[in-house]
Protein backbone atom coordinates (compact mmCIF):
# COMPACT_ATOMS: atom_id res chain seq x y z
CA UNK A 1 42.87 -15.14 -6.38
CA UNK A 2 41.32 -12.23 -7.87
CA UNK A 3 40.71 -8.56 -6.58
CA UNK A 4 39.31 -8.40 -3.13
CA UNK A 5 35.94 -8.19 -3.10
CA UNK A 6 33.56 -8.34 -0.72
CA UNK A 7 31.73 -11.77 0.32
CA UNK A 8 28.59 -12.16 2.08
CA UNK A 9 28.51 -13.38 5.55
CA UNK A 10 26.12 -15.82 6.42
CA UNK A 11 23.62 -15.28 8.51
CA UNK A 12 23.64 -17.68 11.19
CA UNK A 13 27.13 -16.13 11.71
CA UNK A 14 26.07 -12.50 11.61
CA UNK A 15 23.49 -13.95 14.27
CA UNK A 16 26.04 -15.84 15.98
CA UNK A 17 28.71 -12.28 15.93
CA UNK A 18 26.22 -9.60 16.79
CA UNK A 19 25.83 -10.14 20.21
CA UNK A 20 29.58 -9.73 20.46
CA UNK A 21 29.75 -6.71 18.91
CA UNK A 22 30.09 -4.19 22.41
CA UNK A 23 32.64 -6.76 24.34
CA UNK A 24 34.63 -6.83 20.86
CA UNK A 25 34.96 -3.02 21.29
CA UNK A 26 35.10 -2.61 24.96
CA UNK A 27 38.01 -5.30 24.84
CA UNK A 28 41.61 -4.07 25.60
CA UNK A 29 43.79 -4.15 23.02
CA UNK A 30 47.06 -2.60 22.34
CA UNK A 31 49.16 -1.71 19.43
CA UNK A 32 50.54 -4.13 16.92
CA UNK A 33 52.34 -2.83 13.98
CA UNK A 34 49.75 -0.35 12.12
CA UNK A 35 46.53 -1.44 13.83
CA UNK A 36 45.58 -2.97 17.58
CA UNK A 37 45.18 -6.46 18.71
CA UNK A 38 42.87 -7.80 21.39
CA UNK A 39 44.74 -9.07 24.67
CA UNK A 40 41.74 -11.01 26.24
CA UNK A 41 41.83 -14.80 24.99
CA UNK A 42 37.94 -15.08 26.05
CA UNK A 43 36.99 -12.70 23.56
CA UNK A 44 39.15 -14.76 21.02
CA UNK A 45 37.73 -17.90 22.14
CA UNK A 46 34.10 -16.64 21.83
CA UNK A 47 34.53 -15.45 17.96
CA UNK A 48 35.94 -18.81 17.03
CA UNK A 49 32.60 -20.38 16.50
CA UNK A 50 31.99 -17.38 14.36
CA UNK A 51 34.69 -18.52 12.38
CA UNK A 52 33.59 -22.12 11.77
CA UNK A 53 30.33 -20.30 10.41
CA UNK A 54 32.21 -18.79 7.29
CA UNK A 55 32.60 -20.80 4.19
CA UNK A 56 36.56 -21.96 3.72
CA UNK A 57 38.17 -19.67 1.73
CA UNK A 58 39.56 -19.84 -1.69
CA UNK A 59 37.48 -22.87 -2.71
CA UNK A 60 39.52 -25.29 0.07
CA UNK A 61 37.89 -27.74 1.85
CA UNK A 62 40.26 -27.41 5.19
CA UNK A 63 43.60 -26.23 6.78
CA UNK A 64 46.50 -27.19 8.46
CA UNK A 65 46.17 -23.80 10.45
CA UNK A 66 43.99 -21.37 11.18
CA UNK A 67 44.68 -18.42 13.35
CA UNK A 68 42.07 -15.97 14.95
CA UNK A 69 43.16 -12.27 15.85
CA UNK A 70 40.17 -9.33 16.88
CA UNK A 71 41.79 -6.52 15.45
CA UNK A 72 40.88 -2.90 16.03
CA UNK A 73 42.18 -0.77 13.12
CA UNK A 74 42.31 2.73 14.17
CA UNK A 75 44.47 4.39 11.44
CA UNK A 76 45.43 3.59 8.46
CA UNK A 77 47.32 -0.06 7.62
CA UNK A 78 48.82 -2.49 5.77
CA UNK A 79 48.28 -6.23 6.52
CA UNK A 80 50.61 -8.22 5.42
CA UNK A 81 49.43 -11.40 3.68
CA UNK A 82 52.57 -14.33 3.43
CA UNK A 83 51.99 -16.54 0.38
CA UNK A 84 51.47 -19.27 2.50
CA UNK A 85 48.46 -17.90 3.74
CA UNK A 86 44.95 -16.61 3.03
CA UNK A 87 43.61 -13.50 5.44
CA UNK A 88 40.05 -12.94 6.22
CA UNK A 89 38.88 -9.81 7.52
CA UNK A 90 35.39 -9.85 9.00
CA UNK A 91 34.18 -6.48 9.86
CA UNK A 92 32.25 -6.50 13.40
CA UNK A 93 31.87 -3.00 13.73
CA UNK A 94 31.98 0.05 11.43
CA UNK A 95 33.13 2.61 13.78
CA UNK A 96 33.67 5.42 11.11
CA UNK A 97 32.18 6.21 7.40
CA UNK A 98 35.32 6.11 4.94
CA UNK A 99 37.04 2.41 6.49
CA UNK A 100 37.39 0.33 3.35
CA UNK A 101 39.58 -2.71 2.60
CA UNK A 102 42.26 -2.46 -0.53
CA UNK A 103 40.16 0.79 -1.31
CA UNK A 104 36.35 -0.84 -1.12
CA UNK A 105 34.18 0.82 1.08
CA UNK A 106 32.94 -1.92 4.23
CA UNK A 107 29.56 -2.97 3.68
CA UNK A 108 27.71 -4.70 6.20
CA UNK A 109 27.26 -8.21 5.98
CA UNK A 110 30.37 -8.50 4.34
CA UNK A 111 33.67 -9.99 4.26
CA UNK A 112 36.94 -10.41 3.10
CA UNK A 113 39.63 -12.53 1.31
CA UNK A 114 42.92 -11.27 0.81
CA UNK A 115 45.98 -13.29 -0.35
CA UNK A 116 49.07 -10.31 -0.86
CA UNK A 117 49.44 -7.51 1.12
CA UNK A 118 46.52 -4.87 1.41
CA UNK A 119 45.34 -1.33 2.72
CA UNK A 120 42.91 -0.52 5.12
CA UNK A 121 41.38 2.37 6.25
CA UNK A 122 40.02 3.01 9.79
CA UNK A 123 37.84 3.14 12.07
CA UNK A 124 36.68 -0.47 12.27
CA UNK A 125 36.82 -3.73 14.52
CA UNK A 126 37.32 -7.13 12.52
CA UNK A 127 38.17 -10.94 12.83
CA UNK A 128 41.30 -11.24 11.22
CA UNK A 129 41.78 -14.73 10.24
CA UNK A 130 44.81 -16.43 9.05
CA UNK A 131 44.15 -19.25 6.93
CA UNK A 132 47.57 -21.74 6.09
CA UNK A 133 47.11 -23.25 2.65
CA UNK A 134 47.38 -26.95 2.62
């Protein structure tokens, strides 16, 4: 896969994710590694949908896994991205000017694709989604 770049979300899932945007952030979450992870498995379940909404990355029809994280990233951090997978980050909310993804400013609307290890800088909430290639 190329350079991350970012993709645009479609709108019956930005429809479908902005009412979630205030229990996203008032979730609790606590530290994992560089950035924080939500603890409340309702929130998790309620983005899932949001999920389905977003075309399957990298041009693949489906998945043998998929794995949903709400991530709060709060400082600067490196995701780690196993070859096995495929990481989407969909920002929810754009807490602070200056949060980018491998060094592209968020945009909103937009998403993610990331297949190797990548920087991001805070303050934002985002789906993380972990994508096993068939």
């Amino acid at each position: 896969m190329a350079e991350p770049r970012p993709l645009s979300i479609p709108q019956e899932a930005v429809d479908a994710l902005s009412p979630l945007t205030e229990a996203l952030r008032s979730a609790t979450y606590k530290p994992l590694l560089d950035y924080e992870i939500c603890l409340e498995e309702e929130i998790i379940q309620k983005v899932i949908p949001v999920v389905n909404l977003l075309p399957p990355p990298a041009g693949y029809v489906s998945y043998p896994e998929v794995r949903v994280n709400v991530v709060h990233f709060n400082k600067p951090a490196s995701i780690p991205v196993p070859p096995e997978l495929i990481a989407t980050i969909v920002p929810v909310h754009i807490a602070a000017e200056g949060a980018k993804v491998a060094g592209h400013a968020l945009e909103a609307g937009s998403y993610w694709e990331i297949t190797k290890e990548e920087q991001v800088e805070p303050d934002f909430y985002a789906l993380l989604v972990l994508f096993q290639k068939p």
